[in-house]
PDB file of N, CA and C in Angstrom:
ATOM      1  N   UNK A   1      13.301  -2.534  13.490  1.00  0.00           N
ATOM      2  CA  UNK A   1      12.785  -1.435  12.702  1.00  0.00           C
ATOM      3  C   UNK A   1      13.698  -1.248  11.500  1.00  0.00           C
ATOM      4  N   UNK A   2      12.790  -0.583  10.536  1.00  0.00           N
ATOM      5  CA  UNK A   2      14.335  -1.181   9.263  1.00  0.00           C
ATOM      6  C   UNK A   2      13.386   0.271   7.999  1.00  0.00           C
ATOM      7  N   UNK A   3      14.095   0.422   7.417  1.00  0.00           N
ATOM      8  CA  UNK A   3      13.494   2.205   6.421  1.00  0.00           C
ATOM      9  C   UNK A   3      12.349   1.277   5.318  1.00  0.00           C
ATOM     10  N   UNK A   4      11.540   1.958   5.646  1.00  0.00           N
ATOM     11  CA  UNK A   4      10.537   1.743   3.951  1.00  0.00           C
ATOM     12  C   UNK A   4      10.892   2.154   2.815  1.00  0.00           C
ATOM     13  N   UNK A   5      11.288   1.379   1.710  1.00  0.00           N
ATOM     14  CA  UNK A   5      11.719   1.553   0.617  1.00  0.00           C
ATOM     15  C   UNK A   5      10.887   2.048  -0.389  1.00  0.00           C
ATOM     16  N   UNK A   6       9.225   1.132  -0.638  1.00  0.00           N
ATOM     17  CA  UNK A   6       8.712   1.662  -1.774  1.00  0.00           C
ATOM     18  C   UNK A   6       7.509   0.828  -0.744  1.00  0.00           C
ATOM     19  N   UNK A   7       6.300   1.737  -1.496  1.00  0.00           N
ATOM     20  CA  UNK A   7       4.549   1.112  -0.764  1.00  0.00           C
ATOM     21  C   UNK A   7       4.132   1.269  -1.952  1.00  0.00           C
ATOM     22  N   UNK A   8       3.201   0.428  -2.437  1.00  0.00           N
ATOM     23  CA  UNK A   8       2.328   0.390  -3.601  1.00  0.00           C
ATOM     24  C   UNK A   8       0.944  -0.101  -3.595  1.00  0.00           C
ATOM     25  N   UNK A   9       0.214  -0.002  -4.186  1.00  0.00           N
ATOM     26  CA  UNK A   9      -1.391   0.036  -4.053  1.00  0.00           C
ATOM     27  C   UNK A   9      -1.821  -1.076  -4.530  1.00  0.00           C
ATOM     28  N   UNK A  10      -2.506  -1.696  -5.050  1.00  0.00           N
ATOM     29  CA  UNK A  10      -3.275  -2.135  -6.236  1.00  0.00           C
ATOM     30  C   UNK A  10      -4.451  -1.695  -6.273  1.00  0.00           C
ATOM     31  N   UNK A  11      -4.402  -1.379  -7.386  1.00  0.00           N
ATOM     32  CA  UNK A  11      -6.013  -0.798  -7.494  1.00  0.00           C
ATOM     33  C   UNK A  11      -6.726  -2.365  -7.732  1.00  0.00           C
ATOM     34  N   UNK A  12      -8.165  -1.902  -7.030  1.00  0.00           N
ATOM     35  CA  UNK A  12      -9.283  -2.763  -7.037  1.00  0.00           C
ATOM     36  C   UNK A  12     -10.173  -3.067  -7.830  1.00  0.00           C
ATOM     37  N   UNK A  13      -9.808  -1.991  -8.625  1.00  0.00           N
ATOM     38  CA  UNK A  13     -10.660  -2.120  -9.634  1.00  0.00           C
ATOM     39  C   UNK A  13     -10.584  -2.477 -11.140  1.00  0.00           C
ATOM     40  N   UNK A  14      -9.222  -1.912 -11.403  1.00  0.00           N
ATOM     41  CA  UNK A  14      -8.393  -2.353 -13.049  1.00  0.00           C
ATOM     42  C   UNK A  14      -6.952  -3.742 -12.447  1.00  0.00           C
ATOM     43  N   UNK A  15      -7.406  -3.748 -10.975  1.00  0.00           N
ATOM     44  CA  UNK A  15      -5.743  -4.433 -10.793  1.00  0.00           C
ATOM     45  C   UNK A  15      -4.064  -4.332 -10.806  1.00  0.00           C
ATOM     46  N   UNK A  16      -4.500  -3.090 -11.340  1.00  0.00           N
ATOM     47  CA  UNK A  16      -2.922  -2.466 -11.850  1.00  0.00           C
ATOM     48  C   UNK A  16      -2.475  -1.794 -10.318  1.00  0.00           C
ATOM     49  N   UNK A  17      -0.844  -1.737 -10.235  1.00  0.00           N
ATOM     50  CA  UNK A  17      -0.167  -1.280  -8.944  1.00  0.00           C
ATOM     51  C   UNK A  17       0.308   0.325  -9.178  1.00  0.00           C
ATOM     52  N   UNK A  18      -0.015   0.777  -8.513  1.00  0.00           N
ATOM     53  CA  UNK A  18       0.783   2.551  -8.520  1.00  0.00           C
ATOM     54  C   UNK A  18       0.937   2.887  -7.166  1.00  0.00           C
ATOM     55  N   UNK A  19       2.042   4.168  -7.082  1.00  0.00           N
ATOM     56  CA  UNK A  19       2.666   4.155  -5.717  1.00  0.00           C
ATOM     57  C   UNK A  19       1.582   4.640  -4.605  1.00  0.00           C
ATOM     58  N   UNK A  20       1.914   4.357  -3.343  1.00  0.00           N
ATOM     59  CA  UNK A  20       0.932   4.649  -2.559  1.00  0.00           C
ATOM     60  C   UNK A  20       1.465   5.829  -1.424  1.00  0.00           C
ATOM     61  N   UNK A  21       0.281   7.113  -2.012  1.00  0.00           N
ATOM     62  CA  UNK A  21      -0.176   8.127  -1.273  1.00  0.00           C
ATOM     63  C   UNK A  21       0.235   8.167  -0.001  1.00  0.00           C
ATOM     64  N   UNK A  22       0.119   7.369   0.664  1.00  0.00           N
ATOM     65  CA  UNK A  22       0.615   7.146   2.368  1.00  0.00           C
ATOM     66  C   UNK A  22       1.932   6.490   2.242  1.00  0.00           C
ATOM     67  N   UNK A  23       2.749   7.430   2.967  1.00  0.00           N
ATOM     68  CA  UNK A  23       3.900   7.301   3.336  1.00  0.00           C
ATOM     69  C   UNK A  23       4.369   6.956   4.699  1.00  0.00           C
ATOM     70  N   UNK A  24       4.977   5.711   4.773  1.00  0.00           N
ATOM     71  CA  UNK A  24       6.060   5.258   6.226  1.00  0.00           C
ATOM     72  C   UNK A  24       7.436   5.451   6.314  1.00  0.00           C
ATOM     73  N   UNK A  25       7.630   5.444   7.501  1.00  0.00           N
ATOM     74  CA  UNK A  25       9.165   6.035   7.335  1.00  0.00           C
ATOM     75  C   UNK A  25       9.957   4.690   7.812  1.00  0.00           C
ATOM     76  N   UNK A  26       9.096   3.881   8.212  1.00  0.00           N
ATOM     77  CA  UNK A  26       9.928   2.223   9.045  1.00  0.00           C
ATOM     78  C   UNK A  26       8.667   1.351   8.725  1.00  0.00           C
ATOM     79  N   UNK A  27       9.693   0.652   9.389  1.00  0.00           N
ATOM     80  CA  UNK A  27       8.777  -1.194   9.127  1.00  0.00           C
ATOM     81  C   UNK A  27       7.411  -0.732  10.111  1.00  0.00           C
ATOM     82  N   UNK A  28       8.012  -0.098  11.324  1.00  0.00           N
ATOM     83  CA  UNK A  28       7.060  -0.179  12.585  1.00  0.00           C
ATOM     84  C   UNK A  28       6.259   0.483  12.658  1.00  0.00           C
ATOM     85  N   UNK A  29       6.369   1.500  12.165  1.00  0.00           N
ATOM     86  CA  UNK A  29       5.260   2.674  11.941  1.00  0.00           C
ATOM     87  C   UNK A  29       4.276   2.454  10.705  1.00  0.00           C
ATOM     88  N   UNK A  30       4.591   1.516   9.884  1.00  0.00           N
ATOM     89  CA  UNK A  30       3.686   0.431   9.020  1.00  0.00           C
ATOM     90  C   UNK A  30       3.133  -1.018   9.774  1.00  0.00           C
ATOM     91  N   UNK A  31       3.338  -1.588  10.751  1.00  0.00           N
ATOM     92  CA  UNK A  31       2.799  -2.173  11.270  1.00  0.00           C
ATOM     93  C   UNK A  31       2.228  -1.893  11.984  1.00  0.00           C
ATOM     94  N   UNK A  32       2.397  -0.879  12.932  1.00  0.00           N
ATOM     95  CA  UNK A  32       1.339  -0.231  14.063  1.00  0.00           C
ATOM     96  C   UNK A  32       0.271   0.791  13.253  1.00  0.00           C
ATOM     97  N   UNK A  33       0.048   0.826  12.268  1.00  0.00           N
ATOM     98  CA  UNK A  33      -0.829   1.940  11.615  1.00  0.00           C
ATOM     99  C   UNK A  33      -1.882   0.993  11.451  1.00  0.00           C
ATOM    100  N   UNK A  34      -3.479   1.715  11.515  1.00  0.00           N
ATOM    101  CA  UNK A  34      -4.637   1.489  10.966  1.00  0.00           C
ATOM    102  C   UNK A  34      -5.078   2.032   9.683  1.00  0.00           C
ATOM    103  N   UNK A  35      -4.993   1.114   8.795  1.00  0.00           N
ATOM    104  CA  UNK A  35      -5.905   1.703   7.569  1.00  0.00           C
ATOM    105  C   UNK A  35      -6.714   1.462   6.700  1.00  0.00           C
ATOM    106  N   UNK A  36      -8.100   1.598   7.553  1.00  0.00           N
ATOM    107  CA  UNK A  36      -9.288   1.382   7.368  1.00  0.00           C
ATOM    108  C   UNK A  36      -9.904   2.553   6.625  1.00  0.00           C
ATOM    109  N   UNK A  37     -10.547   2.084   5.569  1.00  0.00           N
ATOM    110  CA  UNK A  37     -11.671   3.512   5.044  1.00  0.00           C
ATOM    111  C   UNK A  37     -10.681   4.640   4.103  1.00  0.00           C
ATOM    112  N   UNK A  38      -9.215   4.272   3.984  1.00  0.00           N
ATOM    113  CA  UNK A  38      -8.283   5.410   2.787  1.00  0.00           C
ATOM    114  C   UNK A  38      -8.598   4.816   1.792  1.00  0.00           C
ATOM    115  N   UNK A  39      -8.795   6.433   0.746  1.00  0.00           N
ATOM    116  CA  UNK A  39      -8.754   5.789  -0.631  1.00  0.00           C
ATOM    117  C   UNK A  39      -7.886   6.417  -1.375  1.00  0.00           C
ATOM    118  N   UNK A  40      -7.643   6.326  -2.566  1.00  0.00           N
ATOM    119  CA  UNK A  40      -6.605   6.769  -3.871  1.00  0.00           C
ATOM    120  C   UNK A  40      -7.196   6.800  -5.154  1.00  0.00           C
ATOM    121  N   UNK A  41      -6.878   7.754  -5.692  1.00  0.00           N
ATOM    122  CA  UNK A  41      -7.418   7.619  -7.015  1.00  0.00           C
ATOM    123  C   UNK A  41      -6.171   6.971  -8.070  1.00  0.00           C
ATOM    124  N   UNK A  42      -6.770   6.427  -8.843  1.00  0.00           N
ATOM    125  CA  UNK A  42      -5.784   5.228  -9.107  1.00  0.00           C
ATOM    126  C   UNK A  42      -5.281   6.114 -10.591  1.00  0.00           C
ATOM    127  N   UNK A  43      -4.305   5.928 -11.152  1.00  0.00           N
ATOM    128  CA  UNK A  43      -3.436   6.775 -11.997  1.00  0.00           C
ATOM    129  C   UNK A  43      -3.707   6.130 -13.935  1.00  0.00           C
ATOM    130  N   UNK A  44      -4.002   4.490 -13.394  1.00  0.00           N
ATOM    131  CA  UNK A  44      -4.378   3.800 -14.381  1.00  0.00           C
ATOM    132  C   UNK A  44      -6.364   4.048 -15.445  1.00  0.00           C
ATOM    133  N   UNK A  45      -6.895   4.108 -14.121  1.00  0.00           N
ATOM    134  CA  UNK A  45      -8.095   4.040 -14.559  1.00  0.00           C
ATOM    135  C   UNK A  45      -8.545   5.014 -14.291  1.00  0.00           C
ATOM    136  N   UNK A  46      -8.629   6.137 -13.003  1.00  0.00           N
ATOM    137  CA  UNK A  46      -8.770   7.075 -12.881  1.00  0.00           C
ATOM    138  C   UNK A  46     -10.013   7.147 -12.040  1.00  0.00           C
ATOM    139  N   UNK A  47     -10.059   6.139 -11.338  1.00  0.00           N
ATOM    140  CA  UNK A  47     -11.274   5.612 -10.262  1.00  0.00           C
ATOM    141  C   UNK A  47     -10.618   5.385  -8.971  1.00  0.00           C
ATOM    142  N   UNK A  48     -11.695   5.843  -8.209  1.00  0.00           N
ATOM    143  CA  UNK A  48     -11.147   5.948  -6.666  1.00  0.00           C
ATOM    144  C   UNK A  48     -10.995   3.728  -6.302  1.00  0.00           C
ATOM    145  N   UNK A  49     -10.160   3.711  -5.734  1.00  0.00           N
ATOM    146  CA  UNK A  49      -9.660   2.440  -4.406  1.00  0.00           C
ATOM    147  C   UNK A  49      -9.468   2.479  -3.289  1.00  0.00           C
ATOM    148  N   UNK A  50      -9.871   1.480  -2.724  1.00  0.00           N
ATOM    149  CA  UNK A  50      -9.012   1.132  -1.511  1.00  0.00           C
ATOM    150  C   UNK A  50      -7.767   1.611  -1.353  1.00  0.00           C
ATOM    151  N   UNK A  51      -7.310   1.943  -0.169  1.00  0.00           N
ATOM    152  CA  UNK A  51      -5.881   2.222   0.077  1.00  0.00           C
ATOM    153  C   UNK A  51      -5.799   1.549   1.670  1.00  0.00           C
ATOM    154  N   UNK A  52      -5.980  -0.013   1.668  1.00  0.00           N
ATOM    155  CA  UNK A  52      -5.703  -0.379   3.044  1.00  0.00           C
ATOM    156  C   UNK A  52      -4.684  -1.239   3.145  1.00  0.00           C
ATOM    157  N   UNK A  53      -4.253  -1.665   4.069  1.00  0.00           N
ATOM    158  CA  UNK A  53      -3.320  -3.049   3.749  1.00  0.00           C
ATOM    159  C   UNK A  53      -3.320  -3.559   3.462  1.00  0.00           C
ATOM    160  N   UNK A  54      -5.129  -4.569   2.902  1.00  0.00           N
ATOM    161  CA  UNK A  54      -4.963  -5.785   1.907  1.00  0.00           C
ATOM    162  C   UNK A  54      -4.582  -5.273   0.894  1.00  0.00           C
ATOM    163  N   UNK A  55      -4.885  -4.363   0.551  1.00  0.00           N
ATOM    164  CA  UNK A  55      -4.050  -4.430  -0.903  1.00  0.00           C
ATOM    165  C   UNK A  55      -3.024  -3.430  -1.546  1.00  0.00           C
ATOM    166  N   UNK A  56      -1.933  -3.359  -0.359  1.00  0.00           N
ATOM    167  CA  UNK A  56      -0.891  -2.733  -0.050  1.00  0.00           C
ATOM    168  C   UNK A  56       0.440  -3.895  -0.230  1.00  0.00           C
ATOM    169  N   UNK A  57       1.570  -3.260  -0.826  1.00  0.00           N
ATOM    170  CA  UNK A  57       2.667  -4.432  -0.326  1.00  0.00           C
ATOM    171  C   UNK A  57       3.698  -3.242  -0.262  1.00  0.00           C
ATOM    172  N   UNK A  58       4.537  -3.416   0.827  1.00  0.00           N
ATOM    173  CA  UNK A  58       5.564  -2.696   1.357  1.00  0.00           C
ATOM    174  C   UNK A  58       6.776  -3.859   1.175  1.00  0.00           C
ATOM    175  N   UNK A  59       7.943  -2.632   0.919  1.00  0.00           N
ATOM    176  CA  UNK A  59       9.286  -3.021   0.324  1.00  0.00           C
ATOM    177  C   UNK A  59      10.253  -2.661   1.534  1.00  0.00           C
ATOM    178  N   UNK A  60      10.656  -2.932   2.670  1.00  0.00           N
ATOM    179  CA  UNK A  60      11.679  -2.376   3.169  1.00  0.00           C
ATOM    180  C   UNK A  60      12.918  -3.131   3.446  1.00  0.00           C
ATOM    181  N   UNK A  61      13.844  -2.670   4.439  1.00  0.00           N
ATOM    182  CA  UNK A  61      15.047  -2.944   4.408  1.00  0.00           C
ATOM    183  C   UNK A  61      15.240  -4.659   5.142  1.00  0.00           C
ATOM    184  N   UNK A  62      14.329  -5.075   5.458  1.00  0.00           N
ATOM    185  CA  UNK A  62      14.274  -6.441   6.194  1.00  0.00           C
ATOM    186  C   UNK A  62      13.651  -7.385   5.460  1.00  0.00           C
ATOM    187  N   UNK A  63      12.432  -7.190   4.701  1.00  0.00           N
ATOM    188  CA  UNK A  63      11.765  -7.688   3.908  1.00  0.00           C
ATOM    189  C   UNK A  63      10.951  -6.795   3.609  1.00  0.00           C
ATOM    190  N   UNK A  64       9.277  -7.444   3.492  1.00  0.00           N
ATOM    191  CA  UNK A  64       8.133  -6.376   3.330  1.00  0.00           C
ATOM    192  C   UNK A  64       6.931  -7.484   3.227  1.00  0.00           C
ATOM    193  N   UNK A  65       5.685  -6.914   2.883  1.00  0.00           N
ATOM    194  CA  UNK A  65       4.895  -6.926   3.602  1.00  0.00           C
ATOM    195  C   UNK A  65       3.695  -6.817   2.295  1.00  0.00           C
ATOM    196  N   UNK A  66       2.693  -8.155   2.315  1.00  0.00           N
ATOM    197  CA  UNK A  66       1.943  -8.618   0.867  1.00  0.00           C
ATOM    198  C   UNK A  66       0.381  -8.603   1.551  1.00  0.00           C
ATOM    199  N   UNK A  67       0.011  -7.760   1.756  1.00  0.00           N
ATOM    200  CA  UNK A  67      -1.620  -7.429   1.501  1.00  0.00           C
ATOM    201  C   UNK A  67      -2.399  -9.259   0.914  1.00  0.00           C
ATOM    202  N   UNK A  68      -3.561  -9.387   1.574  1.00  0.00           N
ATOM    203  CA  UNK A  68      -4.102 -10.393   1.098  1.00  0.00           C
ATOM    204  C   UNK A  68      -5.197 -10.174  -0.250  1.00  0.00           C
ATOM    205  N   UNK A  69      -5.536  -9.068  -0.297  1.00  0.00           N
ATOM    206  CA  UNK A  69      -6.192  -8.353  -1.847  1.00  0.00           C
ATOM    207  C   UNK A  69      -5.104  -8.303  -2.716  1.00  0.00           C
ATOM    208  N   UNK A  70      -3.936  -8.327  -2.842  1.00  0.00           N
ATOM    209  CA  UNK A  70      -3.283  -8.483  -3.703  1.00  0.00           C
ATOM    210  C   UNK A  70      -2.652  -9.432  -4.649  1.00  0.00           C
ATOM    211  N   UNK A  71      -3.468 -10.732  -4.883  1.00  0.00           N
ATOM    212  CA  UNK A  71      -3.709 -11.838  -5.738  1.00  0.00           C
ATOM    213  C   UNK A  71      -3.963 -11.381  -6.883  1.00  0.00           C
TER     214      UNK A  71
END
């Protein structure tokens, strides 16, 4: 288990990254979470996204963690 540093989004729709709304406090409590169906309104475009793990990447103290929507 290791501290979450920074979570970020990508929006789905302009592509651009801004921080993400949902907050973890560890690696583990980001791996055991479901998140299906959250959204965010994105800061860039000003249109609602996804807010799931594909297109999430987490920064923490061990490594982190690259969403497959995030290409």
């Amino acid at each position: 288990m290791s501290q979450v540093n920074q979570v970020e989004i990508r929006c789905l729709n302009c592509g651009l990254w801004f921080p993400s709304p949902i907050y973890f406090g560890d690696s583990d409590s980001f791996d055991t979470s479901t998140l299906i169906g959250n959204q965010a309104q994105c800061p860039h475009c000003g249109r609602m996204t996804g807010c799931n793990k594909e297109n999430m990447r987490v920064y923490h103290q061990k490594g982190g963690f690259v969403g497959k929507d995030t290409v």
